[in-house]
C-alpha atoms as a PDB file:
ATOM      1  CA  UNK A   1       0.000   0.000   0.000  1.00  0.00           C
ATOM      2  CA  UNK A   2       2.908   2.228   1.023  1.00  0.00           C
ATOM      3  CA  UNK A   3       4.274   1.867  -3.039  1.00  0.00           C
ATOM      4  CA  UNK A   4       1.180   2.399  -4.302  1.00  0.00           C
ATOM      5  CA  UNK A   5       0.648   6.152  -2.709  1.00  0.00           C
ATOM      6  CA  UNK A   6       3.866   7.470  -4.411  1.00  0.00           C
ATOM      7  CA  UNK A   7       3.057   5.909  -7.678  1.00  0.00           C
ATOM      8  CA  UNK A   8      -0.578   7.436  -7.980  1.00  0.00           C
ATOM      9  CA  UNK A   9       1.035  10.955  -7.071  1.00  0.00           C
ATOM     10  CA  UNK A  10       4.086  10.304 -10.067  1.00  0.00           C
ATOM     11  CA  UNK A  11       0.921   9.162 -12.237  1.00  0.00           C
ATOM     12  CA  UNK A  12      -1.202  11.599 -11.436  1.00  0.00           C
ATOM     13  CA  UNK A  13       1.298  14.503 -11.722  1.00  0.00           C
ATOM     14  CA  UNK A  14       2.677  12.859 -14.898  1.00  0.00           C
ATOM     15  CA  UNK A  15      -0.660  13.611 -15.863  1.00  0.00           C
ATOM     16  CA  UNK A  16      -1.034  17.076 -15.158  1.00  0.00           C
ATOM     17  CA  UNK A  17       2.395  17.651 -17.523  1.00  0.00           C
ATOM     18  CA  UNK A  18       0.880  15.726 -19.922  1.00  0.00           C
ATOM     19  CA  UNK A  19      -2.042  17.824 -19.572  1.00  0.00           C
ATOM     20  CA  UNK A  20      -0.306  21.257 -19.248  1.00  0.00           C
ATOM     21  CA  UNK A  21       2.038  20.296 -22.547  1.00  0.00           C
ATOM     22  CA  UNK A  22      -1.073  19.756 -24.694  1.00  0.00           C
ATOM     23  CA  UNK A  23      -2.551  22.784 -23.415  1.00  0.00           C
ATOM     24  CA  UNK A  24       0.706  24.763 -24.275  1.00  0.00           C
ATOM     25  CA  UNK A  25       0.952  22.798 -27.811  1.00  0.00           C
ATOM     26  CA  UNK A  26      -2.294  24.666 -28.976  1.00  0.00           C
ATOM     27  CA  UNK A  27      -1.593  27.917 -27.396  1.00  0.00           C
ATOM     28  CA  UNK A  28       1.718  28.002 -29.687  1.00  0.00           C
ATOM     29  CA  UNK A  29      -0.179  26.616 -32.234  1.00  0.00           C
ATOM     30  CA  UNK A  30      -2.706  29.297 -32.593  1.00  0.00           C
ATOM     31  CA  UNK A  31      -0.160  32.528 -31.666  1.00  0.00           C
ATOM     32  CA  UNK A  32       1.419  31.464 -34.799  1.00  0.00           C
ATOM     33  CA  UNK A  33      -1.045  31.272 -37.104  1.00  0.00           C
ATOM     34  CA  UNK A  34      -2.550  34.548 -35.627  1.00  0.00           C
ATOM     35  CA  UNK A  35       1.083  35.930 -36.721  1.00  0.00           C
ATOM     36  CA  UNK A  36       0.884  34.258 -39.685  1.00  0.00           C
ATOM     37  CA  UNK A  37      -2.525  34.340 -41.440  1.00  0.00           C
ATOM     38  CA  UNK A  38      -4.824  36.865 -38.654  1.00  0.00           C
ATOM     39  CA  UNK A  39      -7.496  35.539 -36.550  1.00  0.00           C
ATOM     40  CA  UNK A  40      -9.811  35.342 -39.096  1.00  0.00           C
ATOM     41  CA  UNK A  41      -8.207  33.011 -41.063  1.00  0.00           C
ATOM     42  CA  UNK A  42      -7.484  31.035 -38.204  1.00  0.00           C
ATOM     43  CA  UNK A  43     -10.007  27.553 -37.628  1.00  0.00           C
ATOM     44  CA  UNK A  44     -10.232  25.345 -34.990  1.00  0.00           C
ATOM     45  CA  UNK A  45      -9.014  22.587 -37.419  1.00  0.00           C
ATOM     46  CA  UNK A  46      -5.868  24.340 -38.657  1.00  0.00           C
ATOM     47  CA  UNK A  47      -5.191  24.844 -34.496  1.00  0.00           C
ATOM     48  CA  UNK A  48      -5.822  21.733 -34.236  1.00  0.00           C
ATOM     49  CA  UNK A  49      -3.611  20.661 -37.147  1.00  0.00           C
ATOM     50  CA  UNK A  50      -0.389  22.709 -36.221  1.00  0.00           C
ATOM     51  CA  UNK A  51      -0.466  21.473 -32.367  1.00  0.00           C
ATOM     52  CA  UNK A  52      -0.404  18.057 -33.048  1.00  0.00           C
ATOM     53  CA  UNK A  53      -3.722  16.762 -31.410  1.00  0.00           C
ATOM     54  CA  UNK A  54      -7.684  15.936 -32.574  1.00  0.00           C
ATOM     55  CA  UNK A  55      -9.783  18.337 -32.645  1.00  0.00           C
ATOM     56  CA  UNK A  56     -11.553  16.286 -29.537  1.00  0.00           C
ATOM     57  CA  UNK A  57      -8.946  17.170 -27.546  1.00  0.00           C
ATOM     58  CA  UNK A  58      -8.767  20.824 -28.325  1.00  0.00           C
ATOM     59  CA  UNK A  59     -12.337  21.154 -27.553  1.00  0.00           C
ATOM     60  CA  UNK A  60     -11.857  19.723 -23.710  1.00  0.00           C
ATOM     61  CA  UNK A  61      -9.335  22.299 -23.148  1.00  0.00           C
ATOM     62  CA  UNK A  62     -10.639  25.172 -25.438  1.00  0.00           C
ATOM     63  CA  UNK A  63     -14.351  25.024 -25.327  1.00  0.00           C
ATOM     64  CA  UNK A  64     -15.286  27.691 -28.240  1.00  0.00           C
ATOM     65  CA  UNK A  65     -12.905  29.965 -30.426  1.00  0.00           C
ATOM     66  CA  UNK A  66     -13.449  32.826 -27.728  1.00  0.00           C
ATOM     67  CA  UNK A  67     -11.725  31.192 -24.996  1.00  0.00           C
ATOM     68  CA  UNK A  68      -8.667  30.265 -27.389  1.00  0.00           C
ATOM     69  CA  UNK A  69      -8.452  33.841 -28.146  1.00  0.00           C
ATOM     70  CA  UNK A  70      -7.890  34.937 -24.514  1.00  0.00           C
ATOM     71  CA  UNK A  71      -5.346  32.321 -23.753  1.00  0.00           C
ATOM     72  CA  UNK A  72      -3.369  33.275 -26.568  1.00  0.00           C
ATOM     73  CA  UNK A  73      -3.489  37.135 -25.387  1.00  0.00           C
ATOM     74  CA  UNK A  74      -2.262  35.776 -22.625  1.00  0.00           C
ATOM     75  CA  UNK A  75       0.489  34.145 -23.358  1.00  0.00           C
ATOM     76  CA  UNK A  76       1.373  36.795 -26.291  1.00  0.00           C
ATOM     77  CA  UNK A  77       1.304  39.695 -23.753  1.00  0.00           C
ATOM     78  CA  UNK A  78       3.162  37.440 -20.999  1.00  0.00           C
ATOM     79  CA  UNK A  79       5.854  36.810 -23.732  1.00  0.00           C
ATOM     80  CA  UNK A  80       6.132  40.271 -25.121  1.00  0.00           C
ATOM     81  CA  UNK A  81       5.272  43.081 -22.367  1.00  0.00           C
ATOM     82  CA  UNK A  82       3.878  46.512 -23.056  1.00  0.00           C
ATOM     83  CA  UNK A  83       6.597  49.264 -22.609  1.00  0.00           C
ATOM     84  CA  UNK A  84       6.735  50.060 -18.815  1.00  0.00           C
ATOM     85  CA  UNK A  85       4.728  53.102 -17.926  1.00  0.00           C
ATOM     86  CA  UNK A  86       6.124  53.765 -14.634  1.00  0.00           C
ATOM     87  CA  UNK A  87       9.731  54.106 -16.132  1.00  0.00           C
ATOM     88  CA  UNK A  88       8.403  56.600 -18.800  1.00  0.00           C
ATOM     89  CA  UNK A  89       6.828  58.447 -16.075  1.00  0.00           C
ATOM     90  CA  UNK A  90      10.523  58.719 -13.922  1.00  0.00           C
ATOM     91  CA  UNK A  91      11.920  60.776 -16.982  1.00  0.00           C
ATOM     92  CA  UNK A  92      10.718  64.447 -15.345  1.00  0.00           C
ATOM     93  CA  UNK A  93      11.928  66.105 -18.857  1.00  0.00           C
ATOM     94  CA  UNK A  94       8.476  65.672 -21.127  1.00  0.00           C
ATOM     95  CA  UNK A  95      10.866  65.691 -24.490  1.00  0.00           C
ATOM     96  CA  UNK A  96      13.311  63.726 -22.896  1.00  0.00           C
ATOM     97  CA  UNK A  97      10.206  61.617 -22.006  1.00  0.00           C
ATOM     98  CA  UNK A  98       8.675  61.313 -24.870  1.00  0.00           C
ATOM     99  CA  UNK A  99      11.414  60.606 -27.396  1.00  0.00           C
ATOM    100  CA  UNK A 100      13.090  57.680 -24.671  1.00  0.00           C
ATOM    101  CA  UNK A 101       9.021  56.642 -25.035  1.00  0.00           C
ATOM    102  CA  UNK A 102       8.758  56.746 -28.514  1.00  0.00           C
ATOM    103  CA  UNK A 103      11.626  55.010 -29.393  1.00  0.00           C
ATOM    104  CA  UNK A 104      10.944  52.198 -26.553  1.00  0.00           C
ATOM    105  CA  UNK A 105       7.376  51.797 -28.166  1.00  0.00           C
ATOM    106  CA  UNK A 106       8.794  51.723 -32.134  1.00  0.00           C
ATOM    107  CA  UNK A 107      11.003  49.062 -31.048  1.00  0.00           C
ATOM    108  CA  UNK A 108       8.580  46.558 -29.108  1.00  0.00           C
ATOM    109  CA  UNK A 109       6.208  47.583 -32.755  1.00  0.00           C
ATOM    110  CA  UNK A 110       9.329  46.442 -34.933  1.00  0.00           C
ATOM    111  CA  UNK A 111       9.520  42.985 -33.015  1.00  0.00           C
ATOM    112  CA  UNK A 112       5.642  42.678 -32.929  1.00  0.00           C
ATOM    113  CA  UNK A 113       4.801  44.142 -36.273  1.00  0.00           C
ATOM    114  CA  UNK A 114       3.319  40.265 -38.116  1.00  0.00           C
ATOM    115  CA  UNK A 115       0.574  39.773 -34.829  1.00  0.00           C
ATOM    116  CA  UNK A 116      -0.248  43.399 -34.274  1.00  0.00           C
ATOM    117  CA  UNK A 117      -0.908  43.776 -38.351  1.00  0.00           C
ATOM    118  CA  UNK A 118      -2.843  41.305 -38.325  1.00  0.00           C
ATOM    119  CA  UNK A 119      -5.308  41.172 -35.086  1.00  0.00           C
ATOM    120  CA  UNK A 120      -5.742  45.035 -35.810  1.00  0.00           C
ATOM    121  CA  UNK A 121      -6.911  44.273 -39.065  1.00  0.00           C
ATOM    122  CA  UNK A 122      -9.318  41.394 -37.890  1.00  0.00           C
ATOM    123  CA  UNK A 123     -10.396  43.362 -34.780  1.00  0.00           C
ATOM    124  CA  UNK A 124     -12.861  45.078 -37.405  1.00  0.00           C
ATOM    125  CA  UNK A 125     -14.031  41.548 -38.625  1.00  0.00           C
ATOM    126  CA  UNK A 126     -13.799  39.460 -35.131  1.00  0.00           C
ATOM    127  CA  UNK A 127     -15.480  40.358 -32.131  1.00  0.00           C
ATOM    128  CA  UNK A 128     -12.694  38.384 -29.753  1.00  0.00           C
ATOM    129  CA  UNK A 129      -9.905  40.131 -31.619  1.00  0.00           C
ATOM    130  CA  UNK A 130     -11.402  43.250 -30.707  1.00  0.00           C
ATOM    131  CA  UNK A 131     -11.904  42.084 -27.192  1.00  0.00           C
ATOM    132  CA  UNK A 132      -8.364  41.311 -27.098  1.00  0.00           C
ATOM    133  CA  UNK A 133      -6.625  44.692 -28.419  1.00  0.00           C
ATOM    134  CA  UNK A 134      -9.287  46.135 -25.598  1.00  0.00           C
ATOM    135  CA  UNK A 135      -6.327  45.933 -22.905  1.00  0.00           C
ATOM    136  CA  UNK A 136      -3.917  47.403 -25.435  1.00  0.00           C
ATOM    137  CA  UNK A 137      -5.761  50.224 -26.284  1.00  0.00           C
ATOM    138  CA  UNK A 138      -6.405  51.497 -22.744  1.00  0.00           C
ATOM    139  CA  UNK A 139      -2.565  51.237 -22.466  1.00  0.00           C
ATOM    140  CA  UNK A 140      -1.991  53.358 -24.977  1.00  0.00           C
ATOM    141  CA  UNK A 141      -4.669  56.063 -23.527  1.00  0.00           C
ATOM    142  CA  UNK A 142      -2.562  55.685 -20.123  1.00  0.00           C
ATOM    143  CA  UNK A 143       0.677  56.394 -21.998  1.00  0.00           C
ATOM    144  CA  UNK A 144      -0.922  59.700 -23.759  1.00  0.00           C
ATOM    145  CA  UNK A 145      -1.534  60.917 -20.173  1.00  0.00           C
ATOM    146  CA  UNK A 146       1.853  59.824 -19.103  1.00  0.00           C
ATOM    147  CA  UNK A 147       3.632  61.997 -21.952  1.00  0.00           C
ATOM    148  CA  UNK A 148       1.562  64.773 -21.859  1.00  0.00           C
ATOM    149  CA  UNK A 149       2.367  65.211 -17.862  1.00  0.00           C
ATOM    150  CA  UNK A 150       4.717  68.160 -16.809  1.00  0.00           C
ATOM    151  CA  UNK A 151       3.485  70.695 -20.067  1.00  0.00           C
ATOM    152  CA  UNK A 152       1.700  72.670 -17.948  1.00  0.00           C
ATOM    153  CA  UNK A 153      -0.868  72.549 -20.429  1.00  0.00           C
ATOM    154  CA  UNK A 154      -4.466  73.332 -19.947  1.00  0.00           C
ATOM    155  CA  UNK A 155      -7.963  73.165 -22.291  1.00  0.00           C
ATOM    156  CA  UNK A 156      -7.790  73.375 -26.176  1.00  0.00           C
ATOM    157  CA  UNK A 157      -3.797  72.913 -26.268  1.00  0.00           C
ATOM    158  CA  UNK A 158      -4.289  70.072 -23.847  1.00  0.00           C
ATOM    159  CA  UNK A 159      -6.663  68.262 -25.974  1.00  0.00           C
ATOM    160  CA  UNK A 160      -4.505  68.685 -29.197  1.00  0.00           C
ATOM    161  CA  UNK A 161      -1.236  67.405 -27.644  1.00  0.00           C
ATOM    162  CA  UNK A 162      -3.246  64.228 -25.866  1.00  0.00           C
ATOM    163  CA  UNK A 163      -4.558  63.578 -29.345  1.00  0.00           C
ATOM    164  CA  UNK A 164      -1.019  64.421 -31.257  1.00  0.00           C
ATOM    165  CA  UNK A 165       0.412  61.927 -28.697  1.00  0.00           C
ATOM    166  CA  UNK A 166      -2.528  59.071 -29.024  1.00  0.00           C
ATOM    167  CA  UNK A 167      -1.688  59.583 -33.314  1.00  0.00           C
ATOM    168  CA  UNK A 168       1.817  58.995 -32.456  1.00  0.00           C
ATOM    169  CA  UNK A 169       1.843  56.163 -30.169  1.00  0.00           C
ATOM    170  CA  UNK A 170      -0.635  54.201 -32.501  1.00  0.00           C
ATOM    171  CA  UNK A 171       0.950  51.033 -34.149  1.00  0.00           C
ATOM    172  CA  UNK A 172      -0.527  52.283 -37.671  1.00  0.00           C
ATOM    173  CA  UNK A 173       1.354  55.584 -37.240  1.00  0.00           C
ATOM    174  CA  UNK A 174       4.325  53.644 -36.855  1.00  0.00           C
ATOM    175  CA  UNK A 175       3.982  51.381 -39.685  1.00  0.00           C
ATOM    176  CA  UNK A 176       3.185  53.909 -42.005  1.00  0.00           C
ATOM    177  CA  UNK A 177       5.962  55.345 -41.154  1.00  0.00           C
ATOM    178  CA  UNK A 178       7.777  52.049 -41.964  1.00  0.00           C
ATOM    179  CA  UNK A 179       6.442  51.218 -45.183  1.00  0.00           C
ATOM    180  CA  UNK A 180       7.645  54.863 -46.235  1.00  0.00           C
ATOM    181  CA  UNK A 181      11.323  53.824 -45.356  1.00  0.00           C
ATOM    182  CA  UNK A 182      11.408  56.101 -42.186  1.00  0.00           C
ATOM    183  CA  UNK A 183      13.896  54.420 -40.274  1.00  0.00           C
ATOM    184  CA  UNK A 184      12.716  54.021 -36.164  1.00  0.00           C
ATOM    185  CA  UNK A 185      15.031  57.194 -35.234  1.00  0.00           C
ATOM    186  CA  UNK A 186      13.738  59.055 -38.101  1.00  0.00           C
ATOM    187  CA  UNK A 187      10.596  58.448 -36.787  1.00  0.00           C
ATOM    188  CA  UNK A 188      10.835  59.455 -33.459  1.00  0.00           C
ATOM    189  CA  UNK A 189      12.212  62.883 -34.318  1.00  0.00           C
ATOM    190  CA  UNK A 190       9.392  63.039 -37.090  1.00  0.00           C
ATOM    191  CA  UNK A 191       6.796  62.390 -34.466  1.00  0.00           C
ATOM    192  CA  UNK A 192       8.205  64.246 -31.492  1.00  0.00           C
ATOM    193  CA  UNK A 193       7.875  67.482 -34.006  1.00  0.00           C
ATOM    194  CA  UNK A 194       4.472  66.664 -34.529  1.00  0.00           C
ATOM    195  CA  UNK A 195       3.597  67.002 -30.641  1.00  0.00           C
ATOM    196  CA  UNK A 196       5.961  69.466 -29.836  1.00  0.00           C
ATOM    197  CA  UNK A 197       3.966  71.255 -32.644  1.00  0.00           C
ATOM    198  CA  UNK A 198       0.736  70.834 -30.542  1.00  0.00           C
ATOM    199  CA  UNK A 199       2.404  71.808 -27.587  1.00  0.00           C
ATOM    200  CA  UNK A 200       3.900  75.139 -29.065  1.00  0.00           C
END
């Protein structure tokens, strides 16, 4: 009886790898076809394809596409974090602040450019992606606030520089920017014009 205790807890926490692995397998699995060919694109079946497993087995861990969706936010966002607020906020310069925050937020864009192009796009055909970018977008509103701190600015000029600084923090700002051949620091200064524009 004694041996039989310690192999039920191997078994069953054998199990729960098992378990965890599979769950993993189809998290991966979906990410990169999200990255690949957008949300929209993306079926249970070819999920179920790339991770290795039935489509039986996704079901028991991801009931609906829905729940899929948030798991692989998730993990995404766990695996590629937003640009630290509270260490823009330490810069006490705003244009010191704002080009360090620019150029942080161009960066995490360049390394996040295939999944943001294309859940943006779908966000306009798939509820769920739009769910997802939800979180992001309020982020982005917090940053605004965070880079328009310590102007000293009040009504009308406040409003244009919060919106200047929304239009340049947005990833299709940035990507425009790309596709012209505007190199990240070429951007920044670009941009930080723009604002200090709205701020003059």
């Amino acid at each position: 009886m004694s041996h039989e205790k310690p192999r039920r807890k191997y078994e069953l926490r054998k199990r729960a790898q098992q378990v965890a692995e599979t769950h993993r397998r189809i998290t991966d699995a979906a990410i990169e076809l999200h990255g690949t060919v957008g949300p929209a694109r993306t079926t249970l079946s070819a999920v179920a394809e790339r991770a290795g497993v039935e489509r039986r087995t996704l079901y028991r861990h991801f009931p609906d596409e829905a729940e899929l969706f948030a798991a692989c936010s998730t993990a995404y966002f766990e695996a590629n974090p937003w640009p630290d607020l509270d260490a823009w906020r330490a810069i006490r310069d705003p244009g010191e602040r704002l080009a360090h925050a620019l150029d942080e937020l161009y960066a995490y864009y360049e390394g996040t450019a295939p999944m943001f192009a294309n859940v943006l796009r779908d966000a306009e055909l798939v509820e769920f992606a739009h769910d997802a970018v939800a979180p992001l977008e309020a982020h982005l509103r917090d940053a605004a606030e965070v880079l328009a701190a310590g102007r000293g600015l009040r009504g009308r000029r406040r409003l244009l520089v919060v919106a200047a600084l929304r239009h340049a923090l947005a990833f299709p700002t940035w990507r425009s920017l790309t596709r012209s051949g505007v190199g990240r620091a070429a951007a920044v200064v670009l941009v930080t014009a723009l604002v200090e524009a709205a701020a003059a």
